[in-house]
PDB file of N, CA and C in Angstrom:
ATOM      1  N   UNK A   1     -62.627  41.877 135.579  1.00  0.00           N
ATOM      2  CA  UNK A   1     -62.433  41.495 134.204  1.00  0.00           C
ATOM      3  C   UNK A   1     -61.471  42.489 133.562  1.00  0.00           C
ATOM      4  N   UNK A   2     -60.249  42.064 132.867  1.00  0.00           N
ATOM      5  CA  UNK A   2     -59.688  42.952 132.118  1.00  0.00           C
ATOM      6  C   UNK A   2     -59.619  43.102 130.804  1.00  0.00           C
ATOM      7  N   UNK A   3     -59.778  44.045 130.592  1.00  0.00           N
ATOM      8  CA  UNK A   3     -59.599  44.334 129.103  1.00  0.00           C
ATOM      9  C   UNK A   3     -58.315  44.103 128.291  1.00  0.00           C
ATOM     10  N   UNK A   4     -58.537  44.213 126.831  1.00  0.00           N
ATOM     11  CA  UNK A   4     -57.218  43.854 126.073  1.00  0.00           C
ATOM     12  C   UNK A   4     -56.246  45.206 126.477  1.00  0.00           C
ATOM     13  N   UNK A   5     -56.923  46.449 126.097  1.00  0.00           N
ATOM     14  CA  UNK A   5     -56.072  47.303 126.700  1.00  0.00           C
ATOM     15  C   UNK A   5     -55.167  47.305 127.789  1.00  0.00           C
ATOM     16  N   UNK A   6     -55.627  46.580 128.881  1.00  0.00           N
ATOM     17  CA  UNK A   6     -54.747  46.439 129.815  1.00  0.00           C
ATOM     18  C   UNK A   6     -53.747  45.282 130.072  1.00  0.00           C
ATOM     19  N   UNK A   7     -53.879  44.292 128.768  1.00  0.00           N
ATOM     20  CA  UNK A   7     -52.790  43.576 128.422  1.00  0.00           C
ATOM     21  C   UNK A   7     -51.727  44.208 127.876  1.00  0.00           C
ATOM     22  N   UNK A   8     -51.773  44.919 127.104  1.00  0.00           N
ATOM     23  CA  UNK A   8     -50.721  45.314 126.164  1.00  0.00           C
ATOM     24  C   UNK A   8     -49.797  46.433 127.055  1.00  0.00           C
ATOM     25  N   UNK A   9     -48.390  45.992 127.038  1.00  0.00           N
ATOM     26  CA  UNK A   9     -47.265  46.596 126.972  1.00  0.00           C
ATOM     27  C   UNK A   9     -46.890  47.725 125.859  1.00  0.00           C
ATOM     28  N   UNK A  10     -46.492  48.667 126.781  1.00  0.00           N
ATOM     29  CA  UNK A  10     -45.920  49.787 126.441  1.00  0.00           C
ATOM     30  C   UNK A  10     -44.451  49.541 125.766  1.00  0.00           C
ATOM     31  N   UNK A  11     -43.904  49.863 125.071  1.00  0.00           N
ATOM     32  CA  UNK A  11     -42.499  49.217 124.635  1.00  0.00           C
ATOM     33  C   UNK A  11     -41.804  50.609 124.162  1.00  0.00           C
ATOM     34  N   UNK A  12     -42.362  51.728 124.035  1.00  0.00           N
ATOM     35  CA  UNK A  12     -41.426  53.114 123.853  1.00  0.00           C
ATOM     36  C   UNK A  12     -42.894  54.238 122.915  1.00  0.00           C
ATOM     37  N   UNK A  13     -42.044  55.328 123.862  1.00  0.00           N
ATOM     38  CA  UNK A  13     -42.965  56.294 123.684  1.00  0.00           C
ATOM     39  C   UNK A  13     -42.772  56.644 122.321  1.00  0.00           C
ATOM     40  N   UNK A  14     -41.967  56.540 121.153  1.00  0.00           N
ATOM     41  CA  UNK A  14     -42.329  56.883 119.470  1.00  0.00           C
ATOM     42  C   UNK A  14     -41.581  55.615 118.705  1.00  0.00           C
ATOM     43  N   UNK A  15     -41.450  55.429 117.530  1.00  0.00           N
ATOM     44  CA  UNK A  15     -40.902  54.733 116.950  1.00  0.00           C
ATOM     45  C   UNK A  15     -39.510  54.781 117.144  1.00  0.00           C
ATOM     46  N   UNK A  16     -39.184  55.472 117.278  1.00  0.00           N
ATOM     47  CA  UNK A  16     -37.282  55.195 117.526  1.00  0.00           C
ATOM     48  C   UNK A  16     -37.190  54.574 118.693  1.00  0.00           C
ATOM     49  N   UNK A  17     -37.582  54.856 120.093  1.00  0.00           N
ATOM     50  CA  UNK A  17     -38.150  54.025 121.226  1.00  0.00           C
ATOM     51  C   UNK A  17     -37.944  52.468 121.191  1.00  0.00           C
ATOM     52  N   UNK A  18     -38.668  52.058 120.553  1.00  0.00           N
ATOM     53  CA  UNK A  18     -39.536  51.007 119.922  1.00  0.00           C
ATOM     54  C   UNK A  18     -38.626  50.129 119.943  1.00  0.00           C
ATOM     55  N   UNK A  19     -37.277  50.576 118.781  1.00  0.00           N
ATOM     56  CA  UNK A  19     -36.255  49.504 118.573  1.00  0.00           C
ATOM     57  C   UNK A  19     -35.329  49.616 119.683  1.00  0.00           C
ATOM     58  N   UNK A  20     -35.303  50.264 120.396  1.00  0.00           N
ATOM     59  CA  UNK A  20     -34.328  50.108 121.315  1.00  0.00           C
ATOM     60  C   UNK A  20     -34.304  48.414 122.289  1.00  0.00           C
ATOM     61  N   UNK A  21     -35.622  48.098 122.459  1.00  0.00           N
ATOM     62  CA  UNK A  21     -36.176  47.034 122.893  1.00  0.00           C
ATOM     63  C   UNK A  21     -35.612  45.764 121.717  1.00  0.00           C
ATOM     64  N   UNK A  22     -35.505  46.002 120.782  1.00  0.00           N
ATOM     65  CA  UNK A  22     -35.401  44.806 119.859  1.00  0.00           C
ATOM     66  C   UNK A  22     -34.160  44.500 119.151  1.00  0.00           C
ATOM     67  N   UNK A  23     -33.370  43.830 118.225  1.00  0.00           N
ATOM     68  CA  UNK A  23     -32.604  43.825 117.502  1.00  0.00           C
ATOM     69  C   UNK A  23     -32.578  43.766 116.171  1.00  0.00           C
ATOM     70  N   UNK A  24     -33.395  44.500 115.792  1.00  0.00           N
ATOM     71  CA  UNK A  24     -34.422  44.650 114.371  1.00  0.00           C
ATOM     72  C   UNK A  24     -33.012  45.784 113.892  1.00  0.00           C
ATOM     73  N   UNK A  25     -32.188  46.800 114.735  1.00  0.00           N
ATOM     74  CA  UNK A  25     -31.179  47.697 114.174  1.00  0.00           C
ATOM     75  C   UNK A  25     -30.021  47.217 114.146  1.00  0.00           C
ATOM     76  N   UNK A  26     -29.727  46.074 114.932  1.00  0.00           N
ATOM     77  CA  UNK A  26     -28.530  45.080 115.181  1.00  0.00           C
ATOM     78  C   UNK A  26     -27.504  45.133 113.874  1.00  0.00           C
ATOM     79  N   UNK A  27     -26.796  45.437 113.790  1.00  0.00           N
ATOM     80  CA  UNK A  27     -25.579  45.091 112.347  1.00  0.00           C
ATOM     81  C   UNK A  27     -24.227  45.238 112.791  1.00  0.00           C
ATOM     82  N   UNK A  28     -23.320  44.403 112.040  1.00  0.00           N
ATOM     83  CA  UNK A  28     -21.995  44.350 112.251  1.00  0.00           C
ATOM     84  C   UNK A  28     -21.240  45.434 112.331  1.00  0.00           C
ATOM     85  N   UNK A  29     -20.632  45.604 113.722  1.00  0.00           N
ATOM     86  CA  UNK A  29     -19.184  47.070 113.951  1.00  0.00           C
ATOM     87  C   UNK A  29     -18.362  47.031 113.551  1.00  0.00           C
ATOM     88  N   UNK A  30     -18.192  46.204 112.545  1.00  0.00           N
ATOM     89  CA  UNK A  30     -16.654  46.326 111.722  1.00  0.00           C
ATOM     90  C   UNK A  30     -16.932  47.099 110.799  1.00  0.00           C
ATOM     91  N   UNK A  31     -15.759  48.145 110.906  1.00  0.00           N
ATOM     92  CA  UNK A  31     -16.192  49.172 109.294  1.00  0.00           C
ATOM     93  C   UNK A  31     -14.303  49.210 109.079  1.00  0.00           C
ATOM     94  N   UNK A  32     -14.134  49.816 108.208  1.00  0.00           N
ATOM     95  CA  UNK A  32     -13.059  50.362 107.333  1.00  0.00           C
ATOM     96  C   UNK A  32     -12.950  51.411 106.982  1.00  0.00           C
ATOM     97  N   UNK A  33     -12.274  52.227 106.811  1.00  0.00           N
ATOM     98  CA  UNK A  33     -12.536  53.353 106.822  1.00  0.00           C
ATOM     99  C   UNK A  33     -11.153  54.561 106.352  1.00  0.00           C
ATOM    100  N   UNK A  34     -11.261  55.027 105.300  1.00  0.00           N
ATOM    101  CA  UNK A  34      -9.701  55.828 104.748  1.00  0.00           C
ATOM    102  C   UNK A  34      -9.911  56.935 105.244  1.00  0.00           C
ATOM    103  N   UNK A  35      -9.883  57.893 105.932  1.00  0.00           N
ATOM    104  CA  UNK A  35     -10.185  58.664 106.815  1.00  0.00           C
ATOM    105  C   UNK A  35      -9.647  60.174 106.091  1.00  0.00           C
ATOM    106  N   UNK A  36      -8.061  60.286 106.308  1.00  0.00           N
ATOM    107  CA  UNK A  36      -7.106  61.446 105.321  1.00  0.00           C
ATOM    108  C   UNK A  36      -5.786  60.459 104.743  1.00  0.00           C
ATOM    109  N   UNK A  37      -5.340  61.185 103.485  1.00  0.00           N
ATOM    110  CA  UNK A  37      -4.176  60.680 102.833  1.00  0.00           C
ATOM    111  C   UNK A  37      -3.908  62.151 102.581  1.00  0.00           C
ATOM    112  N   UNK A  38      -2.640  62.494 102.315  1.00  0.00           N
ATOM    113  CA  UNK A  38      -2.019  63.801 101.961  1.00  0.00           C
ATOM    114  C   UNK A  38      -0.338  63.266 100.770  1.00  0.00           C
ATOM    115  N   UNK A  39      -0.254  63.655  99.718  1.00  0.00           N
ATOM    116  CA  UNK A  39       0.908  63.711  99.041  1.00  0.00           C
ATOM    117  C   UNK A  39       1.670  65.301  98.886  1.00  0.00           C
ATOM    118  N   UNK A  40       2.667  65.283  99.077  1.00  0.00           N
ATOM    119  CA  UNK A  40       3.755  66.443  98.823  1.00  0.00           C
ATOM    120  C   UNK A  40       4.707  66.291  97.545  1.00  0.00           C
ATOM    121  N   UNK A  41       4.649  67.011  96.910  1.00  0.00           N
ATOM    122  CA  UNK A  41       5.949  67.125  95.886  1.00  0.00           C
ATOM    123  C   UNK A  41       6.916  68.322  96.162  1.00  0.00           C
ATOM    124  N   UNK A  42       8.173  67.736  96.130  1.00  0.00           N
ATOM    125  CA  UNK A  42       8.842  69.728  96.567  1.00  0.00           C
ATOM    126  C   UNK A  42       9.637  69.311  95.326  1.00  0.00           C
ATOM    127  N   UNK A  43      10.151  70.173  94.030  1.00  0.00           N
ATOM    128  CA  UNK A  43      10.624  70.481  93.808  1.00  0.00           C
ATOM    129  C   UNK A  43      12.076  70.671  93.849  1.00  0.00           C
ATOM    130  N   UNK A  44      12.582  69.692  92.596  1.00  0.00           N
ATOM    131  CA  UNK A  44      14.313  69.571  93.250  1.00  0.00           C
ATOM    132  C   UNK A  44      15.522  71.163  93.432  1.00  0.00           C
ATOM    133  N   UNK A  45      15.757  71.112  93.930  1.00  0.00           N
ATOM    134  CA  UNK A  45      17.095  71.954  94.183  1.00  0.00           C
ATOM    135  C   UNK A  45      17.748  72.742  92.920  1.00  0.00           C
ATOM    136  N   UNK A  46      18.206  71.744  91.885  1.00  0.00           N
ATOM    137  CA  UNK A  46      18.416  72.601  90.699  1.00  0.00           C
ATOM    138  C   UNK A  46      17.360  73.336  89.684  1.00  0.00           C
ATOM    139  N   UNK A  47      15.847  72.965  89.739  1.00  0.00           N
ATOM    140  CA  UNK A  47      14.963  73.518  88.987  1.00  0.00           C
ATOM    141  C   UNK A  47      15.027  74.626  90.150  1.00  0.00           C
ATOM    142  N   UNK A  48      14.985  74.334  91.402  1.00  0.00           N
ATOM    143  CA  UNK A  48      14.538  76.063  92.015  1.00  0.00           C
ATOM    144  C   UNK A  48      15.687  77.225  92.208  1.00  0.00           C
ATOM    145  N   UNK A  49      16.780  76.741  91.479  1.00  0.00           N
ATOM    146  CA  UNK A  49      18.200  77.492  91.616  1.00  0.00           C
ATOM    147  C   UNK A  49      17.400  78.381  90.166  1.00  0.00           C
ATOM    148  N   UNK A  50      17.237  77.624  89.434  1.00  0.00           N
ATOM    149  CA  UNK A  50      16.823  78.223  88.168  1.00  0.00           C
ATOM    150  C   UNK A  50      15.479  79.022  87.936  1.00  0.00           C
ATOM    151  N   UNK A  51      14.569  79.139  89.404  1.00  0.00           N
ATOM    152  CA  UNK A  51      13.543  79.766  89.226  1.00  0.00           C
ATOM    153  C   UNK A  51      13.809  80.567  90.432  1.00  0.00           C
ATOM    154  N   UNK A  52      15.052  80.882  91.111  1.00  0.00           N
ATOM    155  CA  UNK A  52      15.534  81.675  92.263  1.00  0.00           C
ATOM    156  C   UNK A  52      14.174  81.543  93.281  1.00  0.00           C
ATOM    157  N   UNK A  53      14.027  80.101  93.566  1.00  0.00           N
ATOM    158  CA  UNK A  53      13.572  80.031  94.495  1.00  0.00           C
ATOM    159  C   UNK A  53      13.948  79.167  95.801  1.00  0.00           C
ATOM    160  N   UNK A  54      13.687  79.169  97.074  1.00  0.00           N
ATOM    161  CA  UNK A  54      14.582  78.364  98.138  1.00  0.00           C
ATOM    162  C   UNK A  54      13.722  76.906  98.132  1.00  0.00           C
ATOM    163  N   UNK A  55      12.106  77.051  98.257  1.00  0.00           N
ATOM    164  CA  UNK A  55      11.271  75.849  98.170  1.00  0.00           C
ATOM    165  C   UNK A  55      10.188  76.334  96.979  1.00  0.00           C
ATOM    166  N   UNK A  56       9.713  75.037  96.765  1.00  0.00           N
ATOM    167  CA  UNK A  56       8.726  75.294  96.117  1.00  0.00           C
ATOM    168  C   UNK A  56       7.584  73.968  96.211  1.00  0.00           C
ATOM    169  N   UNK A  57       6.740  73.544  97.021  1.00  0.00           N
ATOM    170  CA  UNK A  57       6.167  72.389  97.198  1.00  0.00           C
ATOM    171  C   UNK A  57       4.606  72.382  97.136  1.00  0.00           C
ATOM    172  N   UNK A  58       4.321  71.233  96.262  1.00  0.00           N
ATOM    173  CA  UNK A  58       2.876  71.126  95.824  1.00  0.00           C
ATOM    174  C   UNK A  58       2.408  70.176  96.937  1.00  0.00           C
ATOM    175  N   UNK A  59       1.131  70.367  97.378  1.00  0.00           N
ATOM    176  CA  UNK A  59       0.256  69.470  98.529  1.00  0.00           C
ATOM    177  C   UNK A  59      -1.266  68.971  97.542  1.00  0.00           C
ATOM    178  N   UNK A  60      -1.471  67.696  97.943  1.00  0.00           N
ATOM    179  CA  UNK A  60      -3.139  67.089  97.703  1.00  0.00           C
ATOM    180  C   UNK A  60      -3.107  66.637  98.907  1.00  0.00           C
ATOM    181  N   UNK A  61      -4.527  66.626  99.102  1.00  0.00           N
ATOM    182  CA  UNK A  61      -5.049  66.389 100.322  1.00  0.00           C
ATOM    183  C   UNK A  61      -6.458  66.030  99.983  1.00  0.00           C
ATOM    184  N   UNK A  62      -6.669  64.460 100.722  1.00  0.00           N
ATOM    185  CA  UNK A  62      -8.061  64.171 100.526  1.00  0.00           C
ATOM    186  C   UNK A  62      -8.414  63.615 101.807  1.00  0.00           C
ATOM    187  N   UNK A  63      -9.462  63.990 102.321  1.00  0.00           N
ATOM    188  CA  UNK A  63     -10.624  63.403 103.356  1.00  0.00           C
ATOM    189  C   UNK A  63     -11.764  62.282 103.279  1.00  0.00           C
ATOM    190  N   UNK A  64     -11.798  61.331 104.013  1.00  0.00           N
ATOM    191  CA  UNK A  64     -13.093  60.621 103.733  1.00  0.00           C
ATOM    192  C   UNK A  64     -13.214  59.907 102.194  1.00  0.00           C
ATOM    193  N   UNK A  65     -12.090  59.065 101.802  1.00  0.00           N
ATOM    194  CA  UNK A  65     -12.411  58.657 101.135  1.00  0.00           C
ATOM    195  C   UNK A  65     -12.973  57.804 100.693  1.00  0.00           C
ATOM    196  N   UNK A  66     -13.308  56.661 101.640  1.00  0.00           N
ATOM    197  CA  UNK A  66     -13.761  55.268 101.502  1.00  0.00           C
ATOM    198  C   UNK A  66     -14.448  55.456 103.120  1.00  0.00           C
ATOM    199  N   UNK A  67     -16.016  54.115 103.137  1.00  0.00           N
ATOM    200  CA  UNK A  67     -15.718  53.485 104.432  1.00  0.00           C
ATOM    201  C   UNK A  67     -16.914  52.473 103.713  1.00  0.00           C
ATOM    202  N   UNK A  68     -15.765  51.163 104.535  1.00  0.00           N
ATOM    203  CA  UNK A  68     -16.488  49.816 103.990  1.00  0.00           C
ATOM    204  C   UNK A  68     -17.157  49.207 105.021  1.00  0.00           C
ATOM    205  N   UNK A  69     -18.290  48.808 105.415  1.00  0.00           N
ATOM    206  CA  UNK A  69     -19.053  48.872 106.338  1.00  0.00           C
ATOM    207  C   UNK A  69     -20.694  47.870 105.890  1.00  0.00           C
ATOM    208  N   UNK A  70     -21.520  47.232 106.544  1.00  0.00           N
ATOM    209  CA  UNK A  70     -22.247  46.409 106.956  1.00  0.00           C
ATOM    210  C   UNK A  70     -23.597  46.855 105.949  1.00  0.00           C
ATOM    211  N   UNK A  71     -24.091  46.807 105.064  1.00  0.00           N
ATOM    212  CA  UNK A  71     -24.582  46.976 103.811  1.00  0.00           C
ATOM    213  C   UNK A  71     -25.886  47.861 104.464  1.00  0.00           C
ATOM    214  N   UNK A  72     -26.467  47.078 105.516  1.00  0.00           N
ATOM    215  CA  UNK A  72     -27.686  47.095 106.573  1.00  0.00           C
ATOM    216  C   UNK A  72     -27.456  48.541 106.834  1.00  0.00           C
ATOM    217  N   UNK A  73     -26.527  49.135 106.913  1.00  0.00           N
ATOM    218  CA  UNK A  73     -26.368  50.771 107.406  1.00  0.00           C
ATOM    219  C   UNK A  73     -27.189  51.584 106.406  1.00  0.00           C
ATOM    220  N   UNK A  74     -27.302  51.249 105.309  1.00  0.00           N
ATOM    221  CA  UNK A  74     -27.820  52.227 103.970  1.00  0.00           C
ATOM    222  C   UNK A  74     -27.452  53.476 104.480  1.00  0.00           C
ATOM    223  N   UNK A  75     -25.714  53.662 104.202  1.00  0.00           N
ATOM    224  CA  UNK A  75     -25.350  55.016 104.049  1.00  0.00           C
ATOM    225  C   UNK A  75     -25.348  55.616 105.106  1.00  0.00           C
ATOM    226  N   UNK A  76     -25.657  55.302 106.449  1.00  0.00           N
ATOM    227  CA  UNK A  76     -25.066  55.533 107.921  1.00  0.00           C
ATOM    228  C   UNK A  76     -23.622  55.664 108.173  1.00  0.00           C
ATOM    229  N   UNK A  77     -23.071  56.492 109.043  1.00  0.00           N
ATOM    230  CA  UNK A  77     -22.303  56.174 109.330  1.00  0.00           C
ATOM    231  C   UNK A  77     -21.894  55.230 110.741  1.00  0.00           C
ATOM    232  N   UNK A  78     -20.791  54.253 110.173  1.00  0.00           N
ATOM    233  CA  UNK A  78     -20.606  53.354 111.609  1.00  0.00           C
ATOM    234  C   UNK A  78     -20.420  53.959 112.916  1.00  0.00           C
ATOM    235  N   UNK A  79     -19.831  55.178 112.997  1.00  0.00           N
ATOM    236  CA  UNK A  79     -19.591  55.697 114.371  1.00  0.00           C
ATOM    237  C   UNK A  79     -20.584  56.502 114.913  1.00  0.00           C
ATOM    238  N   UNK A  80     -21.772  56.470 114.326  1.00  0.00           N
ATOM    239  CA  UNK A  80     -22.812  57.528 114.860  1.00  0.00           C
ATOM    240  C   UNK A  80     -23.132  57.187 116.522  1.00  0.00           C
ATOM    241  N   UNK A  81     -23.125  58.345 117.087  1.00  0.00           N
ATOM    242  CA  UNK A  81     -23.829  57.477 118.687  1.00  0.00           C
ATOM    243  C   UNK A  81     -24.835  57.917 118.723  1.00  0.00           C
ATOM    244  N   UNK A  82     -25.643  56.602 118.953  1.00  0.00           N
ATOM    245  CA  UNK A  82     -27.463  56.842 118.959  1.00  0.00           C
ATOM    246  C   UNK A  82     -28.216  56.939 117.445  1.00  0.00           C
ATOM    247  N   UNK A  83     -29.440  56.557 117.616  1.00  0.00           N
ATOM    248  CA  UNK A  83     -30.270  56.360 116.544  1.00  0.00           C
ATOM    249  C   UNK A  83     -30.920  57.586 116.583  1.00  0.00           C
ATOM    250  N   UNK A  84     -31.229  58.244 117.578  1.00  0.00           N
ATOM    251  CA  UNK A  84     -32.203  59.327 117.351  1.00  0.00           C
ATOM    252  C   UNK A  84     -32.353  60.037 115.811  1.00  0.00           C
ATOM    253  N   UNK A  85     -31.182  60.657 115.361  1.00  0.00           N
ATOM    254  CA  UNK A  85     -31.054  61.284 114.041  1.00  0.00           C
ATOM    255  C   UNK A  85     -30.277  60.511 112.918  1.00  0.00           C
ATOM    256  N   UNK A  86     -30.605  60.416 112.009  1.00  0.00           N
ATOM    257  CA  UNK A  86     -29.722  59.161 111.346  1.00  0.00           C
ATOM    258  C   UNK A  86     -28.566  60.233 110.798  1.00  0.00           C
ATOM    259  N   UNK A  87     -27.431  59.965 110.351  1.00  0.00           N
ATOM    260  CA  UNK A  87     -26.132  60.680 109.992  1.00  0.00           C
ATOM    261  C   UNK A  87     -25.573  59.846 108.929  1.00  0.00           C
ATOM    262  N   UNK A  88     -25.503  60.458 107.875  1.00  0.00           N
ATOM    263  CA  UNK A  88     -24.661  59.975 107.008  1.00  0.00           C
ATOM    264  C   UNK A  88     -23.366  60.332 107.169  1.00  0.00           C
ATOM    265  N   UNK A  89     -23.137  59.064 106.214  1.00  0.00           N
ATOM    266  CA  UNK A  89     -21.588  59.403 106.268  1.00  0.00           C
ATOM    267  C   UNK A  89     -20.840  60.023 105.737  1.00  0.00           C
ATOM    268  N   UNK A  90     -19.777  60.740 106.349  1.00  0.00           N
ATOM    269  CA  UNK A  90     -19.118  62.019 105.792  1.00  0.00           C
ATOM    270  C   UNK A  90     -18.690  61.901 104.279  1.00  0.00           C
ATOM    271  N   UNK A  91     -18.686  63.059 103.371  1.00  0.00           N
ATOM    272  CA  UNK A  91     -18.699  63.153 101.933  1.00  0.00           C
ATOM    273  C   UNK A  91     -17.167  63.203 101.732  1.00  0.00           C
ATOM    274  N   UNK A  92     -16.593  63.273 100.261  1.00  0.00           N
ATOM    275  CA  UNK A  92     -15.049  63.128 100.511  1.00  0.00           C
ATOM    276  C   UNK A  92     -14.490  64.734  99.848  1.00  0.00           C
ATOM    277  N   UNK A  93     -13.607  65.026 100.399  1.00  0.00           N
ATOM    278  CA  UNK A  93     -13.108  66.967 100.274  1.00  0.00           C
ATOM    279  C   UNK A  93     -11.816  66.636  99.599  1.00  0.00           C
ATOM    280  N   UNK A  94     -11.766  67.306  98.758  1.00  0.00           N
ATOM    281  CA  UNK A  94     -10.350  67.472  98.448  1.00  0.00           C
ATOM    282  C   UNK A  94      -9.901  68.904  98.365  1.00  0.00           C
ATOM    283  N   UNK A  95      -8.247  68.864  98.424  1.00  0.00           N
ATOM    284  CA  UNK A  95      -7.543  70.024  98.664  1.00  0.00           C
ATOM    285  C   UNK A  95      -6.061  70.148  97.926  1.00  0.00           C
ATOM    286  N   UNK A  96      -5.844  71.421  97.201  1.00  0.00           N
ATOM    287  CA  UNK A  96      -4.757  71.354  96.605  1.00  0.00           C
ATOM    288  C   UNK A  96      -3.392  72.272  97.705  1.00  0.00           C
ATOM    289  N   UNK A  97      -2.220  72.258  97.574  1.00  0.00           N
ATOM    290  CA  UNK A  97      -1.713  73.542  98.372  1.00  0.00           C
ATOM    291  C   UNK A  97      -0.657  73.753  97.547  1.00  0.00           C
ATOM    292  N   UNK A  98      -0.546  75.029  98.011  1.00  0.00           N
ATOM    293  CA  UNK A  98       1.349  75.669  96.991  1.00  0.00           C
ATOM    294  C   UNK A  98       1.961  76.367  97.874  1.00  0.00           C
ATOM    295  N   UNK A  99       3.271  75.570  98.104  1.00  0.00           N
ATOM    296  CA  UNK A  99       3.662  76.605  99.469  1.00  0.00           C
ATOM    297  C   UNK A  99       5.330  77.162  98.135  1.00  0.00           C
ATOM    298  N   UNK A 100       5.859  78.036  98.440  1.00  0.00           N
ATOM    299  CA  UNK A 100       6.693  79.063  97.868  1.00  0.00           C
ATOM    300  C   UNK A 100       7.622  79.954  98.714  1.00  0.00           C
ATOM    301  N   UNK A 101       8.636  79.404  98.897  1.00  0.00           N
ATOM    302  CA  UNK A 101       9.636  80.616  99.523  1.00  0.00           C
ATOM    303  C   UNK A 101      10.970  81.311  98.316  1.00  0.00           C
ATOM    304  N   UNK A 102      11.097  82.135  98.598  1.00  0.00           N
ATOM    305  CA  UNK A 102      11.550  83.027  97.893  1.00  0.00           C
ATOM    306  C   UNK A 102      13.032  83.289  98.291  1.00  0.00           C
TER     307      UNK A 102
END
């Protein structure tokens, strides 16, 4: 005679386990994604004659600005490999620069 216990299937040793078996995490791989943009301004020729300088160039720089992606993620990122740890998605940095030759 068997018991119910010995009906039941094992399906993963913790909850993360668990879904690997199912498609309960399943969501669309299409993402979008602005990754870096960078703008330069240099400074024309006759303003830097007049500030005796040879260059003079301003930099922005931004990271991570956008990623458009499968709603179901709540704030995942699309490229994570593996579920084990969930990972959000990267925050966005910005950066100014001043470069100056003399």
């Amino acid at each position: 005679m068997s018991s119910v216990n010995d009906e039941i299937q094992n399906i993963g040793s913790n909850y993360y386990n668990m879904y690997d078996y199912s498609d309960a995490r399943v969501v669309s791989a299409d993402y979008l994604k602005l990754q870096s943009v960078s703008l330069t301004y240099e400074l024309p020729d006759q303003l830097l004659d007049k500030l005796y300088l040879t260059r003079l160039a301003l930099t922005f720089s931004a990271y991570n600005l956008f990623t458009i992606c499968d709603s179901a993620l709540k704030g995942q990122t699309p490229t994570q490999g593996g579920f084990s740890t969930i990972q959000l998605s990267d925050r966005p940095s910005f950066s100014f620069g001043l470069n100056i030759q003399f």
